[in-house]
PDB file of N, CA and C in Angstrom:
ATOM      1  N   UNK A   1     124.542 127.279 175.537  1.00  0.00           N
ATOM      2  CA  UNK A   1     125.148 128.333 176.332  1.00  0.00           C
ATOM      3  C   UNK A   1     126.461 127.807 176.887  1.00  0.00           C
ATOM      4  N   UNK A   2     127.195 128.904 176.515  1.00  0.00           N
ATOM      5  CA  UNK A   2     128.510 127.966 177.377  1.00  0.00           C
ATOM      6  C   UNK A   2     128.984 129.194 178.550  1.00  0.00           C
ATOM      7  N   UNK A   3     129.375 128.328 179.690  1.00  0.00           N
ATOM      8  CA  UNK A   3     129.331 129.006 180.884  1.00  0.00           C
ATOM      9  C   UNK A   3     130.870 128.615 181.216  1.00  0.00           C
ATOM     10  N   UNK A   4     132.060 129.585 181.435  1.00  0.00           N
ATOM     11  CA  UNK A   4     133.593 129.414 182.058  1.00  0.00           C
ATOM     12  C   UNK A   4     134.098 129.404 181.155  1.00  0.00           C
ATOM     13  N   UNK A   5     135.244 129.049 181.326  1.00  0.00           N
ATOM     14  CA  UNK A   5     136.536 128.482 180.386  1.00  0.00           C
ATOM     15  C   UNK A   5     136.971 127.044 180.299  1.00  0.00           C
ATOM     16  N   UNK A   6     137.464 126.755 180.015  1.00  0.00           N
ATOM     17  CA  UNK A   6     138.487 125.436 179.682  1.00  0.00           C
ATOM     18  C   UNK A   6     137.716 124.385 179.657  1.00  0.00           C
ATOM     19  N   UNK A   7     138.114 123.702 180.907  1.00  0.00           N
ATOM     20  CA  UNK A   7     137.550 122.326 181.315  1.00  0.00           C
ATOM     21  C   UNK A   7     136.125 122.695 182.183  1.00  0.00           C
ATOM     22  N   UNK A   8     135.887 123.762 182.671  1.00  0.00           N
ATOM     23  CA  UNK A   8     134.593 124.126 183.425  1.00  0.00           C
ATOM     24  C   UNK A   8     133.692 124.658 182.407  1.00  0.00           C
ATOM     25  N   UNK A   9     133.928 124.446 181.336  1.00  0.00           N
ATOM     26  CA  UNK A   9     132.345 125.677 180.490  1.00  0.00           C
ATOM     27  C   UNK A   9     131.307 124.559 180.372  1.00  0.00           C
ATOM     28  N   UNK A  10     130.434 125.102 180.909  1.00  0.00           N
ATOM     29  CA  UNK A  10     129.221 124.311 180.738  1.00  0.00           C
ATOM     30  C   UNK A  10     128.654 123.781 182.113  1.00  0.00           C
ATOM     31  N   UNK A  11     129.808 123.894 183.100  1.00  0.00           N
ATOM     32  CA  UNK A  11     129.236 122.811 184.700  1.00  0.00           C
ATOM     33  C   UNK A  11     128.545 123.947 185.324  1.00  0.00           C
ATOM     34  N   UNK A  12     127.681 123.562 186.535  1.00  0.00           N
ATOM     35  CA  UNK A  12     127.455 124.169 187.382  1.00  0.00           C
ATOM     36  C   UNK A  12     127.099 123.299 188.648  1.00  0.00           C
ATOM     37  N   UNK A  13     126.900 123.567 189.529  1.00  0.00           N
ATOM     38  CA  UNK A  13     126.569 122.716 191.126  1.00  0.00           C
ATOM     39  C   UNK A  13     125.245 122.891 192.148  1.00  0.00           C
ATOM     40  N   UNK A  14     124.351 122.070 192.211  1.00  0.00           N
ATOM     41  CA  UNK A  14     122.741 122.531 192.659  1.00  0.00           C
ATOM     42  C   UNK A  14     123.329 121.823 193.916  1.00  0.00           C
ATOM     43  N   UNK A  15     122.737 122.939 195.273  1.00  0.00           N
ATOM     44  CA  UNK A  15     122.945 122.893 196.862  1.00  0.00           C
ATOM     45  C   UNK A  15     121.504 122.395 196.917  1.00  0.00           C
ATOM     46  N   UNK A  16     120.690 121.662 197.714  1.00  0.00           N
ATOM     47  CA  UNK A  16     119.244 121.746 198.571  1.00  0.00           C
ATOM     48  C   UNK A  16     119.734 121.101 199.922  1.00  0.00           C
ATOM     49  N   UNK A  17     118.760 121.926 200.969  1.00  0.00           N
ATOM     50  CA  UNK A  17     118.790 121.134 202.105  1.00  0.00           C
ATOM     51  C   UNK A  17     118.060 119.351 201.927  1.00  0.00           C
ATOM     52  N   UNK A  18     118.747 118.786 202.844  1.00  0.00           N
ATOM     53  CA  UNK A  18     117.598 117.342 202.636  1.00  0.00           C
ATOM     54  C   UNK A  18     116.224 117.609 202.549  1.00  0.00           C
ATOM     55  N   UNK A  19     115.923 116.282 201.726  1.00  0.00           N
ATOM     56  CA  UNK A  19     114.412 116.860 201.383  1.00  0.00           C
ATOM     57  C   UNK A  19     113.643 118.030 200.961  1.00  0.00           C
ATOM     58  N   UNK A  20     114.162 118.884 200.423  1.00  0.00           N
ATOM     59  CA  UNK A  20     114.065 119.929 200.543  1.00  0.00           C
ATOM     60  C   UNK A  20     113.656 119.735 198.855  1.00  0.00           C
ATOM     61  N   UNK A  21     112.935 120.590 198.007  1.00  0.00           N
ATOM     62  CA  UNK A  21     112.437 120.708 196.815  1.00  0.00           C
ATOM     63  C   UNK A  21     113.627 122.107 196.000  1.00  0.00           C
ATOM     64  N   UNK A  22     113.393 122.853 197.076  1.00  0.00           N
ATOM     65  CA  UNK A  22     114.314 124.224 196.477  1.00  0.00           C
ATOM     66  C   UNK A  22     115.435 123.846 196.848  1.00  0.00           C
ATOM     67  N   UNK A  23     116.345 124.233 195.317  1.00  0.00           N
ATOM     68  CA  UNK A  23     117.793 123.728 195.284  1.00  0.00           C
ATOM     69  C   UNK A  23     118.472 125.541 194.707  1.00  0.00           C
ATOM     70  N   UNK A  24     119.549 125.735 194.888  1.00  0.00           N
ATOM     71  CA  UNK A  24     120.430 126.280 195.003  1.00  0.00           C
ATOM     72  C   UNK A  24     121.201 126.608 193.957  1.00  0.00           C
ATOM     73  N   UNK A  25     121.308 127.085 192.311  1.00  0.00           N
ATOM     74  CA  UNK A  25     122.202 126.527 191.406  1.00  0.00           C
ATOM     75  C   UNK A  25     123.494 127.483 191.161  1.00  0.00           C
ATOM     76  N   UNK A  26     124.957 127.070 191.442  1.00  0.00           N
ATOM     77  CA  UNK A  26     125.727 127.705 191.236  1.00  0.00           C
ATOM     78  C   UNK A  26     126.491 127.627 189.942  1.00  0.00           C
ATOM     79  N   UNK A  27     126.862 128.613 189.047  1.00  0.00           N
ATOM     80  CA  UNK A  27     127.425 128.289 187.676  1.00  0.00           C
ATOM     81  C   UNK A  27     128.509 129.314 187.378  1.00  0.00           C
ATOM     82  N   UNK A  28     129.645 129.422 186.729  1.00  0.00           N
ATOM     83  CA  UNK A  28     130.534 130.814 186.479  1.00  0.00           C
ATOM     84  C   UNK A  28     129.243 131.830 185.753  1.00  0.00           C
ATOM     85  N   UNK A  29     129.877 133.338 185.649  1.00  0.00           N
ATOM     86  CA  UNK A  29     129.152 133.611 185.322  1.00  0.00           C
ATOM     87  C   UNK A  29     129.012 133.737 183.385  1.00  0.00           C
ATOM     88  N   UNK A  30     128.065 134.239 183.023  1.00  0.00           N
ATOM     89  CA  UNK A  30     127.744 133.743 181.384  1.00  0.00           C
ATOM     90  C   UNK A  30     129.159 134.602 180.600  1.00  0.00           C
ATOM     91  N   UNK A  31     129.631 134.027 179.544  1.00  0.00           N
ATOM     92  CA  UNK A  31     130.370 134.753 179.392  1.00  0.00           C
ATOM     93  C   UNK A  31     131.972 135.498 179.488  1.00  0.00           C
ATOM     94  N   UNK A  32     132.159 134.985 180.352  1.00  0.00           N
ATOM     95  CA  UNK A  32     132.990 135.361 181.685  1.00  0.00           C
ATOM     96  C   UNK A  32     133.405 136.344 182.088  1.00  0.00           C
ATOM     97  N   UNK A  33     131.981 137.196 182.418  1.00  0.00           N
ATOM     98  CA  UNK A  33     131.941 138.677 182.556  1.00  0.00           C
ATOM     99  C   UNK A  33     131.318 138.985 184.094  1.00  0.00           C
ATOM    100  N   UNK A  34     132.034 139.079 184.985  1.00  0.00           N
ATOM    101  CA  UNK A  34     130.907 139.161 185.977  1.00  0.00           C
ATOM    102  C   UNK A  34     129.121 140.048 186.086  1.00  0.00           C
ATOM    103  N   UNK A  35     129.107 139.641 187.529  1.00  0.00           N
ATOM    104  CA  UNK A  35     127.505 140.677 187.757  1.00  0.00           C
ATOM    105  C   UNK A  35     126.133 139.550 186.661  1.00  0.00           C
ATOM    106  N   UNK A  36     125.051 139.914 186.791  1.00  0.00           N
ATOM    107  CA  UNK A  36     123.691 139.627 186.078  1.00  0.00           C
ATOM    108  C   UNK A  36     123.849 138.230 187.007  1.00  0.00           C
ATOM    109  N   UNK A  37     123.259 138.318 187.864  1.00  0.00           N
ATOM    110  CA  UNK A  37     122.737 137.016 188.990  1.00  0.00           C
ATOM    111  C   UNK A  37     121.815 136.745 188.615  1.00  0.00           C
ATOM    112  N   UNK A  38     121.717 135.403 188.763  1.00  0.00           N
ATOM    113  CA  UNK A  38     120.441 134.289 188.769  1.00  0.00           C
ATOM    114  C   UNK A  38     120.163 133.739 189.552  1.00  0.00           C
ATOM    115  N   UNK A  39     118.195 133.199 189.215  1.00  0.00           N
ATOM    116  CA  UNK A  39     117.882 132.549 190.662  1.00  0.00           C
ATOM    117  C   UNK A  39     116.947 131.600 189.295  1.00  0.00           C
ATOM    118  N   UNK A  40     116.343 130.334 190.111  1.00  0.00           N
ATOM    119  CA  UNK A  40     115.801 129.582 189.064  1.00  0.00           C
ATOM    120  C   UNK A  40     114.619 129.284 189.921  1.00  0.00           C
ATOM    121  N   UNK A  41     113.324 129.170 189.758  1.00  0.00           N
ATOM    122  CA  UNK A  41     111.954 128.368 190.446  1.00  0.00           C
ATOM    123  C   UNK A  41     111.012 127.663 189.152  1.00  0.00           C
ATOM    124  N   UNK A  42     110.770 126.633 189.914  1.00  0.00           N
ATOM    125  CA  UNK A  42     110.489 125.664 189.081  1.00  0.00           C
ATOM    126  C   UNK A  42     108.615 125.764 189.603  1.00  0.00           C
ATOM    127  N   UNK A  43     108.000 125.850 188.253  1.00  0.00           N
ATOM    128  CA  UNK A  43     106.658 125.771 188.367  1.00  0.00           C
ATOM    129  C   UNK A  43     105.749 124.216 187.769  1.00  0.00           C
ATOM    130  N   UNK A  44     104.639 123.822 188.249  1.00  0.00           N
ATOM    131  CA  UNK A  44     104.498 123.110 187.492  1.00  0.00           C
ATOM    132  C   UNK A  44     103.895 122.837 186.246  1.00  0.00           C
ATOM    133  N   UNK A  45     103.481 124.230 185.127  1.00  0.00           N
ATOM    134  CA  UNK A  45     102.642 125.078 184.329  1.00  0.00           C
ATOM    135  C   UNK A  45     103.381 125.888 184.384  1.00  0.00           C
ATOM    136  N   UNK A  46     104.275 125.805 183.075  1.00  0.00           N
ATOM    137  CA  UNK A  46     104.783 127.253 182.467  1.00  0.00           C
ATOM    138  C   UNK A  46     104.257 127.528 181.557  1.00  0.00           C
ATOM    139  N   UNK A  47     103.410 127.455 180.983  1.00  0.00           N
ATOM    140  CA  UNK A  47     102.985 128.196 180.068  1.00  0.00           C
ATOM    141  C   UNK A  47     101.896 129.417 181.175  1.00  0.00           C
ATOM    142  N   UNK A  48     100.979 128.439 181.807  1.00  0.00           N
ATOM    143  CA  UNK A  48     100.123 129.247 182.494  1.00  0.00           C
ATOM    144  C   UNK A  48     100.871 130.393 183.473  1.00  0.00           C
ATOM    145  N   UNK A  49     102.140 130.327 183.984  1.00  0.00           N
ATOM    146  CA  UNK A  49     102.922 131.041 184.667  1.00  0.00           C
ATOM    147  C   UNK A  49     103.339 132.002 183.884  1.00  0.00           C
ATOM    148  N   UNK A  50     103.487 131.487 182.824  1.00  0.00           N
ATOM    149  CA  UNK A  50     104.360 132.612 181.522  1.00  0.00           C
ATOM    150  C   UNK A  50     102.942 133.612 181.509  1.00  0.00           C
ATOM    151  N   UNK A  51     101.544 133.215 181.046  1.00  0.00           N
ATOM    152  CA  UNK A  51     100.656 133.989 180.976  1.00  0.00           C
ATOM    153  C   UNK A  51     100.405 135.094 182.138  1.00  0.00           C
ATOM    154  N   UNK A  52     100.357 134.422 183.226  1.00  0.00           N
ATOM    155  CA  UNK A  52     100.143 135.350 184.238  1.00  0.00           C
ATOM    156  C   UNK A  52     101.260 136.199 184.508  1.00  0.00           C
ATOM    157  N   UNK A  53     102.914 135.819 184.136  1.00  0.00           N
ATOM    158  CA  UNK A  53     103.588 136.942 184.613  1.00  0.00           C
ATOM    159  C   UNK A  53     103.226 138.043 183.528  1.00  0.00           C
ATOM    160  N   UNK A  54     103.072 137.628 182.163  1.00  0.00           N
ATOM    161  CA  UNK A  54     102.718 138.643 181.183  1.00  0.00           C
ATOM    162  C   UNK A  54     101.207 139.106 181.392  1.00  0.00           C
ATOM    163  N   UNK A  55     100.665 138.644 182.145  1.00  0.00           N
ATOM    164  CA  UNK A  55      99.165 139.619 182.634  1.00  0.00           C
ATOM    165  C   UNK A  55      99.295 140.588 183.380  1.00  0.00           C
ATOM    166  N   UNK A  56     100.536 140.650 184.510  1.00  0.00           N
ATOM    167  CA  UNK A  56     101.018 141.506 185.283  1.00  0.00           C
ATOM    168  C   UNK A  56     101.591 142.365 184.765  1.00  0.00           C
ATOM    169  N   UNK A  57     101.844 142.755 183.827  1.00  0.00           N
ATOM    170  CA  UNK A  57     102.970 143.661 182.911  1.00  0.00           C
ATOM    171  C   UNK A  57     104.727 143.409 183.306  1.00  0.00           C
ATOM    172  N   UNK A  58     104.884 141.993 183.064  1.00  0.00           N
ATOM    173  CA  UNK A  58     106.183 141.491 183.241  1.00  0.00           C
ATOM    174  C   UNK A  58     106.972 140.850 181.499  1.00  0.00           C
ATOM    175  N   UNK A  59     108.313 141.492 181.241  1.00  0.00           N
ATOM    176  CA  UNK A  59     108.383 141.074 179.829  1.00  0.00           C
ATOM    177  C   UNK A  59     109.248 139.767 180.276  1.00  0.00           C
ATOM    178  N   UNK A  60     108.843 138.534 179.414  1.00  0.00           N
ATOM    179  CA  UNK A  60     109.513 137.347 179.222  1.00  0.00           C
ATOM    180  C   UNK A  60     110.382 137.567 178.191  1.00  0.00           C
ATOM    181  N   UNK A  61     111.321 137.201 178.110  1.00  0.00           N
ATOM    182  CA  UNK A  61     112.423 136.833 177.254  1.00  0.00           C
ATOM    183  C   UNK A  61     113.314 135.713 177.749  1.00  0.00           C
ATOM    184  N   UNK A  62     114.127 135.157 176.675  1.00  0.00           N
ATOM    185  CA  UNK A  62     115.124 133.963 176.564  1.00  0.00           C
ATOM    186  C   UNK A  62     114.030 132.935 176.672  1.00  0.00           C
ATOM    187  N   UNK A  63     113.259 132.445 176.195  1.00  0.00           N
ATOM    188  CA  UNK A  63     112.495 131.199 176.070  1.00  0.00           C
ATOM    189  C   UNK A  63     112.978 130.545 175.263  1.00  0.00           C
ATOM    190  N   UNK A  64     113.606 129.336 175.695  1.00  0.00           N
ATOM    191  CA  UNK A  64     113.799 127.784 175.296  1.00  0.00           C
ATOM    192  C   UNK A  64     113.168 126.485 175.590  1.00  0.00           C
ATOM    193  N   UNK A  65     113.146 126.006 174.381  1.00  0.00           N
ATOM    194  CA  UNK A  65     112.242 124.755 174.295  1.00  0.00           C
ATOM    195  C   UNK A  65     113.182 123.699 175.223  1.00  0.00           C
ATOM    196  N   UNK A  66     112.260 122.821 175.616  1.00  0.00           N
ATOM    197  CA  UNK A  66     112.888 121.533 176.560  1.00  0.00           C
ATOM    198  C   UNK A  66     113.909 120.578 175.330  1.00  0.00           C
ATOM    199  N   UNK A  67     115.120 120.413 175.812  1.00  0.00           N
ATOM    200  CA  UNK A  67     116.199 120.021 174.680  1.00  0.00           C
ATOM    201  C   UNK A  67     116.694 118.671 175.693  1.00  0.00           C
ATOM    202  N   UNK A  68     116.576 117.597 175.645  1.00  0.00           N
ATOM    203  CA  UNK A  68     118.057 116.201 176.326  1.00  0.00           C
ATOM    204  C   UNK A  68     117.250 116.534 177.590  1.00  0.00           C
ATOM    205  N   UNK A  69     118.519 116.413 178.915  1.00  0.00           N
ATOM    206  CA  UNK A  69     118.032 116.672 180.034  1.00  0.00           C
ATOM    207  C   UNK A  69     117.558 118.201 180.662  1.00  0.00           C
ATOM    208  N   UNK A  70     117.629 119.250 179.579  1.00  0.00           N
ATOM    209  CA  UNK A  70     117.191 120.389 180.104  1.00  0.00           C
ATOM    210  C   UNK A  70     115.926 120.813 179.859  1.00  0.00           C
ATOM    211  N   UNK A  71     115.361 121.245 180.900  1.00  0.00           N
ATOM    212  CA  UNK A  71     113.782 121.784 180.996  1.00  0.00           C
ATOM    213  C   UNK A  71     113.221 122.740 180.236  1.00  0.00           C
ATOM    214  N   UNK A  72     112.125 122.936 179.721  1.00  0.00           N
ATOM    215  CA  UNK A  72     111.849 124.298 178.737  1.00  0.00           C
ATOM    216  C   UNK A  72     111.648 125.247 179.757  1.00  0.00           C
ATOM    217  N   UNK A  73     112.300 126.617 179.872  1.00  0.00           N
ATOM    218  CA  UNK A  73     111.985 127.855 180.962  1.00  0.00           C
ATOM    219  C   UNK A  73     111.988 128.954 179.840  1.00  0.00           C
ATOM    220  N   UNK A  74     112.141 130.131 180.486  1.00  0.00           N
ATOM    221  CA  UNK A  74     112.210 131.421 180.097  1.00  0.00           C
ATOM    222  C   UNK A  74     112.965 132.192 181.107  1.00  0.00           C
ATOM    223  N   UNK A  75     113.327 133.248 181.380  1.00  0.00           N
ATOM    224  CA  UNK A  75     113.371 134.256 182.217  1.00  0.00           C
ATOM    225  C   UNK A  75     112.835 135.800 182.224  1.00  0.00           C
ATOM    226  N   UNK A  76     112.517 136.601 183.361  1.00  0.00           N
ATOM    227  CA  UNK A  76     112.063 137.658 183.489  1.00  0.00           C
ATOM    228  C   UNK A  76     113.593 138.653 184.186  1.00  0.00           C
ATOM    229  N   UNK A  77     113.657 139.822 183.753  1.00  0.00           N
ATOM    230  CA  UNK A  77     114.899 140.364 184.560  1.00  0.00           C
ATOM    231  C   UNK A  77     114.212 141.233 185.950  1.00  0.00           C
ATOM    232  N   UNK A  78     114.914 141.481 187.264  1.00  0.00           N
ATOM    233  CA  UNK A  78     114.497 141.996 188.218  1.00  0.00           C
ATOM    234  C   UNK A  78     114.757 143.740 188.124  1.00  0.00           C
ATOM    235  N   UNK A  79     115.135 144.472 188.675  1.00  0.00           N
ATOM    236  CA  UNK A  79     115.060 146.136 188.278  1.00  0.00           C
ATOM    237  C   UNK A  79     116.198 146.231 188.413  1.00  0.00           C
ATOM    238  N   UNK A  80     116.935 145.340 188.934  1.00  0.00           N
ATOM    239  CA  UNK A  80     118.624 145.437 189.014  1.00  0.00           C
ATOM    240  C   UNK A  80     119.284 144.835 187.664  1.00  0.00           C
ATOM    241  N   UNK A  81     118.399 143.978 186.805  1.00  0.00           N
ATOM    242  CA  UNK A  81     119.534 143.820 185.797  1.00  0.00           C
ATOM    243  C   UNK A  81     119.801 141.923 185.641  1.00  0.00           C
ATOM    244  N   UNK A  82     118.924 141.709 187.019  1.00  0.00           N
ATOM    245  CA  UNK A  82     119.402 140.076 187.884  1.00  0.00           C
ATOM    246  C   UNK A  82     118.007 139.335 186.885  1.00  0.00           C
ATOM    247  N   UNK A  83     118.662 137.638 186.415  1.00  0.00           N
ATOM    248  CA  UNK A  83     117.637 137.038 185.635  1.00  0.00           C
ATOM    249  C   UNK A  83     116.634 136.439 186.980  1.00  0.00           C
ATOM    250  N   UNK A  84     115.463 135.825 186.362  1.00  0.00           N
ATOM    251  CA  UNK A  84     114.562 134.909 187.331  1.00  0.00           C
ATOM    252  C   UNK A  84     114.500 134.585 186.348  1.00  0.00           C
ATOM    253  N   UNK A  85     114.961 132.828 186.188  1.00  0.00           N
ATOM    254  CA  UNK A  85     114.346 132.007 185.243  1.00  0.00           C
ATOM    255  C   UNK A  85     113.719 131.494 185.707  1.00  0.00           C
ATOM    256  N   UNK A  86     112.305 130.802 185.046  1.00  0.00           N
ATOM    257  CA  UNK A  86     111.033 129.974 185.504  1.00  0.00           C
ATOM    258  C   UNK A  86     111.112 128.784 184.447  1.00  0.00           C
ATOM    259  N   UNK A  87     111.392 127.717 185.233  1.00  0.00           N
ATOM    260  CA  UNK A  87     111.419 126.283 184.667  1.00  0.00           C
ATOM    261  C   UNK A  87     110.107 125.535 184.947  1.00  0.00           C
ATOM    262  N   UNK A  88     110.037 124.696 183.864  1.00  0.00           N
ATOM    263  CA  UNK A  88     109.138 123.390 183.811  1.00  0.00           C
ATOM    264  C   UNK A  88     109.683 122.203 184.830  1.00  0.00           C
ATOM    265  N   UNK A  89     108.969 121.939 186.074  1.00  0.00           N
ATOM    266  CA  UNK A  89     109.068 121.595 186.625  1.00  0.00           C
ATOM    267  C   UNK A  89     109.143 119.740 186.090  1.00  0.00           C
ATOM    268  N   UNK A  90     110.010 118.818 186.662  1.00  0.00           N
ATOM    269  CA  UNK A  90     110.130 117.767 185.935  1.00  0.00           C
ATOM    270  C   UNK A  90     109.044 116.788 186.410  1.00  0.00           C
TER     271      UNK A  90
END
């Protein structure tokens, strides 16, 4: 996925308070089209998470396998259009 232009496609910047587990991830947006917000939560069982959001009548899409330093997730979209990706927690 490449995210910006030039010298920025590809970066993004994770905020957490100290100690804190939930982090923050800021990135341009995909494309370089604004709008379609993201939020990321990290489970520790995605597959079993993937099952249960699809037991709820939730559709998964964009599932990628764990590649280098990136985690295998998926995402679900919210009613606005906005992703929730659900990562494999490291």
């Amino acid at each position: 996925v490449n995210w910006g232009e030039g010298d920025d496609a590809g970066r993004w910047v994770e905020v957490a308070p100290v100690g804190s587990t939930a982090r923050l991830a800021l990135n341009p947006p995909m494309g370089s089209a604004p709008g379609g917000g993201s939020i990321g939560i990290e489970v520790a069982d995605l597959a079993a998470e993937k099952a249960r959001l699809q037991a709820a009548g939730l559709d998964v899409a964009n599932e990628m396998p764990a590649g280098g330093p990136v985690p295998a997730m998926f995402s679900i979209n919210d009613p606005d259009g906005n992703w929730i990706w659900v990562v494999q927690a490291g």
